[in-house]
C-alpha atoms as a PDB file:
ATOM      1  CA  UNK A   1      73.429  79.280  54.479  1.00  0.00           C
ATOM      2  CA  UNK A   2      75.044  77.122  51.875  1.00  0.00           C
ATOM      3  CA  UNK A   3      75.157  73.515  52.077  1.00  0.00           C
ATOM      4  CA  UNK A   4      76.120  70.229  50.774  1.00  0.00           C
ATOM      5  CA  UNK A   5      75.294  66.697  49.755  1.00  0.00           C
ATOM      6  CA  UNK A   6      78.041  64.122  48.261  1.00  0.00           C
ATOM      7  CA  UNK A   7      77.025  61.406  46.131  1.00  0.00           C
ATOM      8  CA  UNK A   8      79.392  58.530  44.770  1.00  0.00           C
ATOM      9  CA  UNK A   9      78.488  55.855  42.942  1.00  0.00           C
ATOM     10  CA  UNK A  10      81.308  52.490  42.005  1.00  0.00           C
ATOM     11  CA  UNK A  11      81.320  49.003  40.184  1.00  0.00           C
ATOM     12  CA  UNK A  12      79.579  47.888  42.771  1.00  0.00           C
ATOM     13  CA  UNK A  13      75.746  47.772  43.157  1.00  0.00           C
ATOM     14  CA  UNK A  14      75.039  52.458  43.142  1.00  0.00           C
ATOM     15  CA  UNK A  15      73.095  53.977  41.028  1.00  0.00           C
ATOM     16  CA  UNK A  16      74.685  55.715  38.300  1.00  0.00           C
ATOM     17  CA  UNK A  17      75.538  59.565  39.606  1.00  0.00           C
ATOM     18  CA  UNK A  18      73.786  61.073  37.071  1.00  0.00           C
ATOM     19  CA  UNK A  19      70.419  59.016  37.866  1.00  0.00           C
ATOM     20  CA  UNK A  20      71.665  60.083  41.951  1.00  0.00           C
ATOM     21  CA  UNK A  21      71.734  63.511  41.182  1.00  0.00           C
ATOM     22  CA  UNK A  22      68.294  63.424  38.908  1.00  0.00           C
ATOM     23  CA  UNK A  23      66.378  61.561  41.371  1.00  0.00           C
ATOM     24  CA  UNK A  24      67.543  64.265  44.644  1.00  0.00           C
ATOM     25  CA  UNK A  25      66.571  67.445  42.544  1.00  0.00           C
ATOM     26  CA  UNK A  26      63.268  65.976  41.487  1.00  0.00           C
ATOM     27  CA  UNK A  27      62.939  64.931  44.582  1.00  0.00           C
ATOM     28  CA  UNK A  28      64.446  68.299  46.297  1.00  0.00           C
ATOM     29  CA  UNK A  29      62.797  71.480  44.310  1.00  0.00           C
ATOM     30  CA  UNK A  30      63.158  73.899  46.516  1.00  0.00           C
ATOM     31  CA  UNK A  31      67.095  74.580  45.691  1.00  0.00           C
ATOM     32  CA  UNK A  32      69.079  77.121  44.224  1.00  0.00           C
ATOM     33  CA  UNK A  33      71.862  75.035  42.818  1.00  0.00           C
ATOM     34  CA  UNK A  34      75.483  77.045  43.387  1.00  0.00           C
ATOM     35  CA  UNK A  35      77.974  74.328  41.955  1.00  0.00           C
ATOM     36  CA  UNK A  36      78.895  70.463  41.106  1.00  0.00           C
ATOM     37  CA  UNK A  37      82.241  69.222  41.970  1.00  0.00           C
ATOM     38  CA  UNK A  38      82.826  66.195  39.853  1.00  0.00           C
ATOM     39  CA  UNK A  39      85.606  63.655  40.501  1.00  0.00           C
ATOM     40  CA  UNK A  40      86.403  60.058  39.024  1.00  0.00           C
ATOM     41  CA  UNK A  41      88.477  57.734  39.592  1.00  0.00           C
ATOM     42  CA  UNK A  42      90.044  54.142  38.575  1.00  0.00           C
ATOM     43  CA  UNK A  43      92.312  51.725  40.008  1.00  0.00           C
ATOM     44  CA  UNK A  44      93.514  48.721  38.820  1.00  0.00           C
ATOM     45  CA  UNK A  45      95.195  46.111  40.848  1.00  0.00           C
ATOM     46  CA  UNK A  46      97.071  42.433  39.923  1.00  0.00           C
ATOM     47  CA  UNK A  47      98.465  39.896  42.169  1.00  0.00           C
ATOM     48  CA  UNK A  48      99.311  36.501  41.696  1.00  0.00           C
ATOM     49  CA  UNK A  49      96.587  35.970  38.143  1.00  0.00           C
ATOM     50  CA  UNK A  50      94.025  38.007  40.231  1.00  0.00           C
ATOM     51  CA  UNK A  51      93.471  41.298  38.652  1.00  0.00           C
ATOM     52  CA  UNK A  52      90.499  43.711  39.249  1.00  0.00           C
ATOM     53  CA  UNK A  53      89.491  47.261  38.838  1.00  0.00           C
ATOM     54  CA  UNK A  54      87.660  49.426  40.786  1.00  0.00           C
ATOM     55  CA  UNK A  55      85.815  52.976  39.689  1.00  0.00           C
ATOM     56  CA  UNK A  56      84.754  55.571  41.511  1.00  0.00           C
ATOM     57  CA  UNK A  57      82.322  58.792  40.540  1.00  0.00           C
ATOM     58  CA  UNK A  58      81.999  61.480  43.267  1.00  0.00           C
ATOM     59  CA  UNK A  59      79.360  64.683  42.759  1.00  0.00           C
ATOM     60  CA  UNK A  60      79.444  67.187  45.738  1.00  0.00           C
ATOM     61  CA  UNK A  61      76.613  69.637  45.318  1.00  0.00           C
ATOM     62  CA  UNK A  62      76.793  72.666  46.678  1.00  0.00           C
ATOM     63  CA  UNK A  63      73.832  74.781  46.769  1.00  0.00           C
ATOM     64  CA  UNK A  64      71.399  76.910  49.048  1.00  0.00           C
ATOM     65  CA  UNK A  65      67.693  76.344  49.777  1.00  0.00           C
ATOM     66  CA  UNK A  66      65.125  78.724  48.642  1.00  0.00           C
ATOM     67  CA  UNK A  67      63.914  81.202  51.019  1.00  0.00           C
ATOM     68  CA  UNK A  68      59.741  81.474  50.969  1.00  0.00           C
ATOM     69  CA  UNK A  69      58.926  85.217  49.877  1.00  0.00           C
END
């Protein structure tokens, strides 16, 4: 069966993806890794002297766990 797991990180207080993604394989061996989908994004906004930006990374693995022979 193949499956998924998202992972997004921002300007907030995430993890960067890349430390995300590290961490769940090390922590997840027992994959066979199909495909990333990577996706970023950035908004800016200003209203009345307020302005801000906002960032967004998205990773959807896709991938299929190893079957015991």
């Amino acid at each position: 069966m193949i499956l998924t797991r998202y992972f997004y990180t921002d300007n907030m207080n995430h993890p960067e993806i890349d430390a995300q993604l590290n961490r769940w394989f090390h922590e997840n061996p027992n994959i066979d890794l199909i495909d990333i989908k990577y996706g970023s994004n950035v908004s800016a906004v200003a209203d009345g002297g307020i302005s801000a930006t906002y960032e967004l990374v998205t990773a959807l693995v896709v991938y299929k766990e190893k079957k015991d022979d």
